[in-house]
C-alpha atoms as a PDB file:
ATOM      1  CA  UNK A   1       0.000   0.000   0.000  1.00  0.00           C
ATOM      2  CA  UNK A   2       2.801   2.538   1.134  1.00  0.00           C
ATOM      3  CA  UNK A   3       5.735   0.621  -1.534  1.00  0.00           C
ATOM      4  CA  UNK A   4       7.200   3.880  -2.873  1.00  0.00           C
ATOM      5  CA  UNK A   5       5.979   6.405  -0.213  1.00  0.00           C
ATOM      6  CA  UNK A   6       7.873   5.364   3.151  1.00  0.00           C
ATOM      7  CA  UNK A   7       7.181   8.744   4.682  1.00  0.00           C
ATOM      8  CA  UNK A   8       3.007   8.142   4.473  1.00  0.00           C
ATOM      9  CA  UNK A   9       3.788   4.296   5.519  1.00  0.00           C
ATOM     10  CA  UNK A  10       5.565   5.905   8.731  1.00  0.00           C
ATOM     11  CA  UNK A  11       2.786   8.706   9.568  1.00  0.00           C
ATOM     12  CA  UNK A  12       0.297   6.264   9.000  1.00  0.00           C
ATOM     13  CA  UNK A  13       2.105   3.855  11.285  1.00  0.00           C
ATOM     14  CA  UNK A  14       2.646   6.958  14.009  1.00  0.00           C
ATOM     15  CA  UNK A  15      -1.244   7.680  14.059  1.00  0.00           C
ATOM     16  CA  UNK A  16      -2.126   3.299  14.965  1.00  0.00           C
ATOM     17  CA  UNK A  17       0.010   3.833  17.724  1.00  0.00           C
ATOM     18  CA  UNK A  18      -0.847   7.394  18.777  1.00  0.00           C
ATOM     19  CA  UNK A  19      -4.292   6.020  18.912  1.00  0.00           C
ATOM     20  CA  UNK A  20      -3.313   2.496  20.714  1.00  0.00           C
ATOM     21  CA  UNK A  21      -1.532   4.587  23.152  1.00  0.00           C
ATOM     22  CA  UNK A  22      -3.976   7.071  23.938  1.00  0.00           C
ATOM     23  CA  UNK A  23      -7.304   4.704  24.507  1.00  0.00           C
ATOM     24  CA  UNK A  24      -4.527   2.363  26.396  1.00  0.00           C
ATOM     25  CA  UNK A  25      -4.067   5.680  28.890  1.00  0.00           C
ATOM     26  CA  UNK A  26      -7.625   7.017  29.392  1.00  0.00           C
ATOM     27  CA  UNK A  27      -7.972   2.960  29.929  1.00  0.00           C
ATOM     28  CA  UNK A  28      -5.816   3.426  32.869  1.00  0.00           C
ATOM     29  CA  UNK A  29      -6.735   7.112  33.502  1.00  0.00           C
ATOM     30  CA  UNK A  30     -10.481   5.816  34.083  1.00  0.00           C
ATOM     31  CA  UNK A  31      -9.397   3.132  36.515  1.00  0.00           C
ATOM     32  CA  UNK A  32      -7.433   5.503  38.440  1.00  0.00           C
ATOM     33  CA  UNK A  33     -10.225   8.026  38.662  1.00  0.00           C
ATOM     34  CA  UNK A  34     -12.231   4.632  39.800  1.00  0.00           C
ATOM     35  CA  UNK A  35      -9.697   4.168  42.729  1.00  0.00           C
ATOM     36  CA  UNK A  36      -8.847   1.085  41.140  1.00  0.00           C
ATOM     37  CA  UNK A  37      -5.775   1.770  41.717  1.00  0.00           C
ATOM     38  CA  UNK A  38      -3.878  -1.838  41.221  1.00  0.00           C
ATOM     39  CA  UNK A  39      -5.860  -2.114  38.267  1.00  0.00           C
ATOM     40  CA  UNK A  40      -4.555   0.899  36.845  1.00  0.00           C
ATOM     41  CA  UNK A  41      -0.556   0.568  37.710  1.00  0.00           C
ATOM     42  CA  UNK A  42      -0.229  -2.021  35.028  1.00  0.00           C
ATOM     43  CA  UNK A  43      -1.917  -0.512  32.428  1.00  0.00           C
ATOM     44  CA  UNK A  44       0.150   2.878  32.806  1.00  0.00           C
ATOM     45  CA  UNK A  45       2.886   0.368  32.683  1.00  0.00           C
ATOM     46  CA  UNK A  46       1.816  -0.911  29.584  1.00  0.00           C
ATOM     47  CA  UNK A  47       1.490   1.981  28.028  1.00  0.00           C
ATOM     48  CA  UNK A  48       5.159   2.892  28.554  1.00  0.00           C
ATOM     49  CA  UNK A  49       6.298  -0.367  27.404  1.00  0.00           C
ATOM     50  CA  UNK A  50       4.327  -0.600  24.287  1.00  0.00           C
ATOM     51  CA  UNK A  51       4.863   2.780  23.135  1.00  0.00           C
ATOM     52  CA  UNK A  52       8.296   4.123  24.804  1.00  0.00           C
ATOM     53  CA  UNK A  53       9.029   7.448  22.387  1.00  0.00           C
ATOM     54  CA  UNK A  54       5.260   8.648  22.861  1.00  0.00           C
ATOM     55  CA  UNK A  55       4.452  11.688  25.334  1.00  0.00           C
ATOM     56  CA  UNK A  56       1.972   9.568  27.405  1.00  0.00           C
ATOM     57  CA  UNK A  57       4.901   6.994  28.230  1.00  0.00           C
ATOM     58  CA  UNK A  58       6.115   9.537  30.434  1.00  0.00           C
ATOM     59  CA  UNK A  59       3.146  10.653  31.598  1.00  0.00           C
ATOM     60  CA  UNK A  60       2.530   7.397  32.358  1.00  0.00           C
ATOM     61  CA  UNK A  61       5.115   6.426  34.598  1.00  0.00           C
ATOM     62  CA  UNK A  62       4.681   9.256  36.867  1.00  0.00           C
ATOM     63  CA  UNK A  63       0.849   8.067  37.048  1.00  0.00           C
ATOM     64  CA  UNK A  64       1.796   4.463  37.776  1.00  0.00           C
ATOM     65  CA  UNK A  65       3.827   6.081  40.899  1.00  0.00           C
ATOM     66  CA  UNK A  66       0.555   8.135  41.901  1.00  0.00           C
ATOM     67  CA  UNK A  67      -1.338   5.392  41.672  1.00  0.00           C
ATOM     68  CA  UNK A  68       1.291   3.134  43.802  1.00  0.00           C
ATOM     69  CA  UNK A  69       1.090   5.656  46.620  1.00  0.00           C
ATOM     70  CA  UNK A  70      -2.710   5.777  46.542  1.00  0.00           C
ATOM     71  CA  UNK A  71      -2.689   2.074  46.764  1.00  0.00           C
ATOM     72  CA  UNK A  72       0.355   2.446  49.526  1.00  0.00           C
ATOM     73  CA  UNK A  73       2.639   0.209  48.018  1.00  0.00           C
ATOM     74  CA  UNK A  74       4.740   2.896  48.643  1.00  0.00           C
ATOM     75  CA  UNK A  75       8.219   0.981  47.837  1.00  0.00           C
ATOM     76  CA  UNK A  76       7.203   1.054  44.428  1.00  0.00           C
ATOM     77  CA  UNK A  77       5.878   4.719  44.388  1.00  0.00           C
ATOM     78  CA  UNK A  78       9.722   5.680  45.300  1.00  0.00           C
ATOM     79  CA  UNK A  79      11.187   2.810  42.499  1.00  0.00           C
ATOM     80  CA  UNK A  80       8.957   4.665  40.163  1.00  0.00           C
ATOM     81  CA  UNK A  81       9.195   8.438  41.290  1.00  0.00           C
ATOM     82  CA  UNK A  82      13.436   7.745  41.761  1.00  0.00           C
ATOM     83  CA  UNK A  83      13.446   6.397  37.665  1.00  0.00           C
ATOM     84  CA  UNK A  84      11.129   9.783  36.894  1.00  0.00           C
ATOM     85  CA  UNK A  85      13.160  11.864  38.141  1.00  0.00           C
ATOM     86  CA  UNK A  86      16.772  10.460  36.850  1.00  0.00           C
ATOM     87  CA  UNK A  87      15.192   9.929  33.381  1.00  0.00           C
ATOM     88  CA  UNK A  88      13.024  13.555  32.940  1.00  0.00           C
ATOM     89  CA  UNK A  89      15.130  16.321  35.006  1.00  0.00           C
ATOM     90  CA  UNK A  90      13.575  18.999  32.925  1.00  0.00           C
ATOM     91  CA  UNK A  91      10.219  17.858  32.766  1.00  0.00           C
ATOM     92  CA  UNK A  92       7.940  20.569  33.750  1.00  0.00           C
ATOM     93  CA  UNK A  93       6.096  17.932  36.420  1.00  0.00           C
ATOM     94  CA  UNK A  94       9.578  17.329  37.838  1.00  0.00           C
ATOM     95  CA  UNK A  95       8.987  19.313  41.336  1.00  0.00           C
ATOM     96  CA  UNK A  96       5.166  17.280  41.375  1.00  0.00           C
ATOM     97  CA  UNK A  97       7.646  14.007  41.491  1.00  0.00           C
ATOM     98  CA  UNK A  98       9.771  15.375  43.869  1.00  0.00           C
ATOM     99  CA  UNK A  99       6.535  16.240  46.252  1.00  0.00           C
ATOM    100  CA  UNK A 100       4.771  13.069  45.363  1.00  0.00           C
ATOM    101  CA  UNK A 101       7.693  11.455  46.540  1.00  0.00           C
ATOM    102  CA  UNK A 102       8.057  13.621  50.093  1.00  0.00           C
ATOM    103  CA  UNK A 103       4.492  12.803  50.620  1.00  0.00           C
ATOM    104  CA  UNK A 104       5.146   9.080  50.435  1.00  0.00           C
ATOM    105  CA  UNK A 105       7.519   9.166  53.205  1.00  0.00           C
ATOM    106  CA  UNK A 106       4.942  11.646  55.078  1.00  0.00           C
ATOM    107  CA  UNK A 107       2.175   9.158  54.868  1.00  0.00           C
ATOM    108  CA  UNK A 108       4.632   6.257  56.418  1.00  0.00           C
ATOM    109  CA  UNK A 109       5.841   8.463  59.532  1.00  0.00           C
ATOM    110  CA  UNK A 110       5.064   6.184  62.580  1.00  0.00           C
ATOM    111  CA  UNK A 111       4.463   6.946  66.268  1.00  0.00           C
ATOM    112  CA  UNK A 112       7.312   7.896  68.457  1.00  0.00           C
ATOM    113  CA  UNK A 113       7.640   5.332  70.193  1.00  0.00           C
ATOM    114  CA  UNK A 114       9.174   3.726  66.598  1.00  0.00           C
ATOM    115  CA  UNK A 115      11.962   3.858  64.513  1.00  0.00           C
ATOM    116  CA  UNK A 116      12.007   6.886  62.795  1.00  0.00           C
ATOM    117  CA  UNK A 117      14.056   6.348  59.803  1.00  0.00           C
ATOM    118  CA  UNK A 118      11.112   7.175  57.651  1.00  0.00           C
ATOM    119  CA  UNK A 119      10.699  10.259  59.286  1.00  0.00           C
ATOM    120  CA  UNK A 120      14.130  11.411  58.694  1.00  0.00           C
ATOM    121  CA  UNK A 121      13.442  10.609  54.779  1.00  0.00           C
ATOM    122  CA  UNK A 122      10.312  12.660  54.729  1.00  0.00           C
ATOM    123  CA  UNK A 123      12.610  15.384  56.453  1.00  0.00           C
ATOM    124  CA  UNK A 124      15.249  15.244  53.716  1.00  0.00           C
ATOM    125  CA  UNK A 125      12.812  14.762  50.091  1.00  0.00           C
ATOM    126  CA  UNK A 126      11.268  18.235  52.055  1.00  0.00           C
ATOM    127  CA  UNK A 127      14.155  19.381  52.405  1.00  0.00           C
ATOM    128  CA  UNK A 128      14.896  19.331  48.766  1.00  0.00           C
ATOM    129  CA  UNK A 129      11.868  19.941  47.152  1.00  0.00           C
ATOM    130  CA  UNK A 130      11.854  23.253  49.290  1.00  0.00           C
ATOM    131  CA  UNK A 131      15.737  23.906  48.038  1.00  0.00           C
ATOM    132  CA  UNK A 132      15.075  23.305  44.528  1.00  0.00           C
ATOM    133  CA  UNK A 133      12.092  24.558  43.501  1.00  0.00           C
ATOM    134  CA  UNK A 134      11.462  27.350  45.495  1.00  0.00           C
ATOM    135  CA  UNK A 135       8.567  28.807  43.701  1.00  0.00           C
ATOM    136  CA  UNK A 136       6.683  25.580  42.798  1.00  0.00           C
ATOM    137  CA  UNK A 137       3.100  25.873  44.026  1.00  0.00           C
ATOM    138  CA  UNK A 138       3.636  22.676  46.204  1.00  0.00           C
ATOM    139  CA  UNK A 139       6.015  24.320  48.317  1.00  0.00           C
ATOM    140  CA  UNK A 140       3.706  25.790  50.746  1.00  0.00           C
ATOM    141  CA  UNK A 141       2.143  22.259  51.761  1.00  0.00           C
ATOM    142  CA  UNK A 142       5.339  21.227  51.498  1.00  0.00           C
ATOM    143  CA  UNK A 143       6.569  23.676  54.325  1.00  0.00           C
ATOM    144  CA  UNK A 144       3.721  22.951  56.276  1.00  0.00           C
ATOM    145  CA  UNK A 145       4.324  18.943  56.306  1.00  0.00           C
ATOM    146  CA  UNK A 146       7.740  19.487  57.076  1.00  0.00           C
ATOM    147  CA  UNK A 147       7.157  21.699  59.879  1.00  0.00           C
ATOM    148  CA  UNK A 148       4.974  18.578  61.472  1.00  0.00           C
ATOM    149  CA  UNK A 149       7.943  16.477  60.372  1.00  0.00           C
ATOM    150  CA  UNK A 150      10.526  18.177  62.345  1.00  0.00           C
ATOM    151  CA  UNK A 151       7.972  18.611  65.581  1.00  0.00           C
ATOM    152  CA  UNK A 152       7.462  14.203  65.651  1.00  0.00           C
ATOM    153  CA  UNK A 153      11.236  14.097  65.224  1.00  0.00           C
ATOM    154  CA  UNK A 154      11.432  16.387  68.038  1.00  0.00           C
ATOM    155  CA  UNK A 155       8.588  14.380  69.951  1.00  0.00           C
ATOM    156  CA  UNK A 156      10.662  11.367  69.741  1.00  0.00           C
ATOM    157  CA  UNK A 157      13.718  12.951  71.310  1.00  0.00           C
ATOM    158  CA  UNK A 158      11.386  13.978  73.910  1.00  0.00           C
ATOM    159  CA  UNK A 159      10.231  10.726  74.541  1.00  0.00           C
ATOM    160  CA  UNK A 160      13.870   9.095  74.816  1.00  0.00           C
ATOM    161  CA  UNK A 161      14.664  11.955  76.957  1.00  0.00           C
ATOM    162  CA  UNK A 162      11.957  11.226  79.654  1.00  0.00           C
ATOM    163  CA  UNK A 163      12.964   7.826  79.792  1.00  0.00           C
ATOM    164  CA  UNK A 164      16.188   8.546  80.751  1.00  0.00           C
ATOM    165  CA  UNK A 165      15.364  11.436  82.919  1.00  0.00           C
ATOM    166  CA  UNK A 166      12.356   8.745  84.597  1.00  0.00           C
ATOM    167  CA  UNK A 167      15.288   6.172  85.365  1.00  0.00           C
ATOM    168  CA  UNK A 168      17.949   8.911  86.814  1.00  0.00           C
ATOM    169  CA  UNK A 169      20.379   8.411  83.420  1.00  0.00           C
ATOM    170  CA  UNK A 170      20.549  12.725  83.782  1.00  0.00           C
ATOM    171  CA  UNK A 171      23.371  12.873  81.336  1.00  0.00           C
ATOM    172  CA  UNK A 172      21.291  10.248  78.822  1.00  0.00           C
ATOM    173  CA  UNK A 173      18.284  12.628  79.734  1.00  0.00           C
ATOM    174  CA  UNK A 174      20.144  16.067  79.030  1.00  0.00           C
ATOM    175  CA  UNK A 175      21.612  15.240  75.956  1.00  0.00           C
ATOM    176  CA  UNK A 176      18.146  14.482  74.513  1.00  0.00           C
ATOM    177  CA  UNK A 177      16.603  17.679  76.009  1.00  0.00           C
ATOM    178  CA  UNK A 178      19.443  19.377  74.222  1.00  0.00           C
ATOM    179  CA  UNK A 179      19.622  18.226  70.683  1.00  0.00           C
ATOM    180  CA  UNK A 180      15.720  19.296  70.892  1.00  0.00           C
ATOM    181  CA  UNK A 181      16.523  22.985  72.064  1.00  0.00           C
ATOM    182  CA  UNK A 182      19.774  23.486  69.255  1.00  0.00           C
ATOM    183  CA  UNK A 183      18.404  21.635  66.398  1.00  0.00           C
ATOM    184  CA  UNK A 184      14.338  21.592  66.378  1.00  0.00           C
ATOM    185  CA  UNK A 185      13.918  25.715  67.756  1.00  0.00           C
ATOM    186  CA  UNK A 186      10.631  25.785  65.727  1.00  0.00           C
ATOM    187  CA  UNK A 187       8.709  22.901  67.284  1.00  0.00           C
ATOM    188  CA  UNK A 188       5.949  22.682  69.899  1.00  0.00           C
ATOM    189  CA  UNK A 189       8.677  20.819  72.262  1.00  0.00           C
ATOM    190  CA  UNK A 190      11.366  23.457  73.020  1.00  0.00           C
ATOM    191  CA  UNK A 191       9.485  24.700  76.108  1.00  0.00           C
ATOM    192  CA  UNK A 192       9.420  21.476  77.523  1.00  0.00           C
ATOM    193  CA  UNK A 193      12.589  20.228  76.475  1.00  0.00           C
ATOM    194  CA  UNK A 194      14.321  23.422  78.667  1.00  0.00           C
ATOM    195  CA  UNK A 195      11.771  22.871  81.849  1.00  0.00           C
ATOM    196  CA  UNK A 196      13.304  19.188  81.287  1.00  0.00           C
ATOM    197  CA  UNK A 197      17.046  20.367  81.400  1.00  0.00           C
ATOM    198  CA  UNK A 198      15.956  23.090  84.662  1.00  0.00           C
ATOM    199  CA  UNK A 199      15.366  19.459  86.681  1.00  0.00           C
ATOM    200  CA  UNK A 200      17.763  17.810  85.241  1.00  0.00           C
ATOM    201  CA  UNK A 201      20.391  20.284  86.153  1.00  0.00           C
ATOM    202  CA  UNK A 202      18.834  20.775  89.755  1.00  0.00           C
ATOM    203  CA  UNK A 203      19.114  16.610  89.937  1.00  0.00           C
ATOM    204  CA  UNK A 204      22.588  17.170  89.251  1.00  0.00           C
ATOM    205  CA  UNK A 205      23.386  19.463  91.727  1.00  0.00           C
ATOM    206  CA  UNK A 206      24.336  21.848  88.906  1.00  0.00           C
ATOM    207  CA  UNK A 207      22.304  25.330  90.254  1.00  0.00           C
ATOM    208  CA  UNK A 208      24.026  27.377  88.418  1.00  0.00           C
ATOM    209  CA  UNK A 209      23.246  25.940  84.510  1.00  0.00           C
ATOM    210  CA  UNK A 210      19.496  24.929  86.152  1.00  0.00           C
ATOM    211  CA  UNK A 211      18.974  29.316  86.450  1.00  0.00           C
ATOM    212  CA  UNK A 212      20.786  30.235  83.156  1.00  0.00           C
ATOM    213  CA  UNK A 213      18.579  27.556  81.336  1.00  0.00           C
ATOM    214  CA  UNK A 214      15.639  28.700  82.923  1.00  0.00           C
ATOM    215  CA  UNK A 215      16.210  32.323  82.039  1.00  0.00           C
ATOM    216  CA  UNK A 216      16.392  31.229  78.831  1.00  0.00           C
ATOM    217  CA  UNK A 217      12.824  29.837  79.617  1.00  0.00           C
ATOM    218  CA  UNK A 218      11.159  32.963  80.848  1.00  0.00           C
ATOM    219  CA  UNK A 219      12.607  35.220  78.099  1.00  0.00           C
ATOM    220  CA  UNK A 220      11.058  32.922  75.248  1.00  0.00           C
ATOM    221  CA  UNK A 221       7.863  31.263  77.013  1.00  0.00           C
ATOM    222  CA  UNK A 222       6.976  33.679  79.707  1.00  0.00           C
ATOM    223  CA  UNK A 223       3.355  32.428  79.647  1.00  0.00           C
ATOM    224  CA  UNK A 224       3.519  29.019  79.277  1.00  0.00           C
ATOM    225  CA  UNK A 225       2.667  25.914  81.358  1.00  0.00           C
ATOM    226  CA  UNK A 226       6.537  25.141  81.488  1.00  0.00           C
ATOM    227  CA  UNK A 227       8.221  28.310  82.742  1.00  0.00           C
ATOM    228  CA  UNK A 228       5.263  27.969  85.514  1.00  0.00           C
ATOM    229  CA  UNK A 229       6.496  24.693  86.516  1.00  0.00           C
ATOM    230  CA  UNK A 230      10.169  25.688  86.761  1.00  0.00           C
ATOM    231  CA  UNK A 231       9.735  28.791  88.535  1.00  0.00           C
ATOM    232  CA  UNK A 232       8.044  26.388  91.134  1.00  0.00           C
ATOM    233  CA  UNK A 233      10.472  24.369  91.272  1.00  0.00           C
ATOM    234  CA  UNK A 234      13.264  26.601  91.779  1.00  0.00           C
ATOM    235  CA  UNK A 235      14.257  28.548  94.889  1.00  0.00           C
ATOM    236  CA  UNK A 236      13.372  32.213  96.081  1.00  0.00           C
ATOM    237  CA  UNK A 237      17.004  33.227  95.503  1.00  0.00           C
ATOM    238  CA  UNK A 238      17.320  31.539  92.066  1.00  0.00           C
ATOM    239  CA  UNK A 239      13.787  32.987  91.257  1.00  0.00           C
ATOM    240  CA  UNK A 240      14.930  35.995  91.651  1.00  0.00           C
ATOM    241  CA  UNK A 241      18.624  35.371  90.206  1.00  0.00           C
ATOM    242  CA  UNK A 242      17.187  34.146  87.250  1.00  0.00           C
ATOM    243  CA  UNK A 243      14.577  37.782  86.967  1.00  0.00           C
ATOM    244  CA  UNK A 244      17.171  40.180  87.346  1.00  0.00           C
ATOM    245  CA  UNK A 245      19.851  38.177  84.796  1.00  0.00           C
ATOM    246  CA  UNK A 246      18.912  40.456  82.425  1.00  0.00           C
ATOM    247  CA  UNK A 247      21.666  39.267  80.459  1.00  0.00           C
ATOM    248  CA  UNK A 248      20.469  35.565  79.997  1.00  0.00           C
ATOM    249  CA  UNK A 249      16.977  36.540  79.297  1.00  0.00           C
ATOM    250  CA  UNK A 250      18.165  38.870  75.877  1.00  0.00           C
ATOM    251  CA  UNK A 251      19.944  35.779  74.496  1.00  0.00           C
ATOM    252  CA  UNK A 252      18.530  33.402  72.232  1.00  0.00           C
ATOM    253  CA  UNK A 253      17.620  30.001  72.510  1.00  0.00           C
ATOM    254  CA  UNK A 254      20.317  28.824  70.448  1.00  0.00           C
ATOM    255  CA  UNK A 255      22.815  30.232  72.275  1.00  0.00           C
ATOM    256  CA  UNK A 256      21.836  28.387  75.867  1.00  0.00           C
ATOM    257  CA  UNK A 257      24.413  25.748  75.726  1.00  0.00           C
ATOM    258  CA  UNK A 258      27.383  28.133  74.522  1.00  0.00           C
ATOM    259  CA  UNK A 259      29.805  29.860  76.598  1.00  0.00           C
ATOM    260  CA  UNK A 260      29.958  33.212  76.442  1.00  0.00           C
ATOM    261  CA  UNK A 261      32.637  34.989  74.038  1.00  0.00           C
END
């Protein structure tokens, strides 16, 4: 039919499969939209086998990784997301694949009481997407989630902390309470985490670092439940030590567990 006209016999043959591919994606595209979402994986899959140089194969493989994480087989959302992203740097859904994949470490974050490794990973893909693509408009979720990241990482150190401090390890205890104070400032924990170090420092005999912390305290949570609890536990004199240390109270948070220069 085409002998003597190979550039008609190739169009031709481009249009069969432009047409195979697309009815093979709104195929899958229908039994995503049905939450049928195992259903769907293989046909995206398909599509990007049979038809490789089209635009839906890579359309297609960043589906089959949505449709992973909706069905939380999450290992294969990140197989899928990872090959996306070292095959199509420039494509303009790159930062989506970068979010998709924070959000499938988000949606595996456990209590504290476990291993946080996941955590940490959700942290870091945040951490990136934020770095990279400042302007995308998934960054402001994005922020939020990792905000709620860092406070459970935070919330676990917490928790190790009061084990220790429960079973009178105070150094165990203190180095918790300070890793949360120097590296998660922005979480709901800090308060605690210095009322924690006031009693630890007071178990210790240590009076001294017990007022500075707790200056620090009263300068940054005046109001809170915590600075009430340490000024009752401290004495009238390092009450009003830790008041007039006008010097303490102007420095910040960060800045607790450094000598002065």
């Amino acid at each position: 039919m085409f002998s003597g006209n190979e550039e008609a016999q190739t169009a031709f043959i481009e249009e069969i499969e432009k047409s195979s591919a697309e009815s093979l994606f709104a195929e899958a595209e229908e039994a995503l939209n049905n939450g049928e979402y195992l259903r769907a994986i293989p046909l995206y899959e398909k599509v990007e086998q049979e038809f490789p140089y089209s635009n839906l194969a890579t359309k297609s493989q960043l589906k089959a990784a949505f449709a992973a994480y909706q069905a939380d087989e999450y290992t294969a959302a990140i197989i899928g997301l990872d090959r996306f992203i070292q095959l199509h740097p420039g494509n303009e859904e790159i930062d989506y694949a970068f979010y998709l994949k924070s959000l499938v470490y988000y949606e595996q974050i456990s209590d504290v009481a476990r291993d946080q490794e996941l955590t940490t990973l959700a942290l870091k893909a945040f951490d990136t997407l934020i770095a990279r693509f400042p302007d995308s408009e998934y960054i402001r979720d994005a922020r939020l989630k990792r905000d709620l990241t860092l406070d459970h990482l935070a919330g676990k150190e917490m928790s190790i902390g009061r084990y220790y401090l429960k079973r009178n390890q105070i150094n165990s205890a203190i180095n918790r309470f300070q890793t949360v104070v120097e590296n998660y400032q922005t979480t709901t924990h800090v308060a605690e985490a210095l009322h924690r170090l006031v009693e630890s420092y007071l178990t210790l005999g240590l009076r001294g670092e017990a007022i500075k912390v707790a200056s620090v305290l009263g300068h940054n949570y005046p109001g809170s439940k915590w600075y009430q609890d340490t000024y009752k536990i401290l004495d009238e004199k390092a009450r009003q030590r830790m008041i007039e240390d006008q010097s303490l109270m102007n420095r910040a948070i960060g800045s607790v567990f450094r000598d002065d220069e």
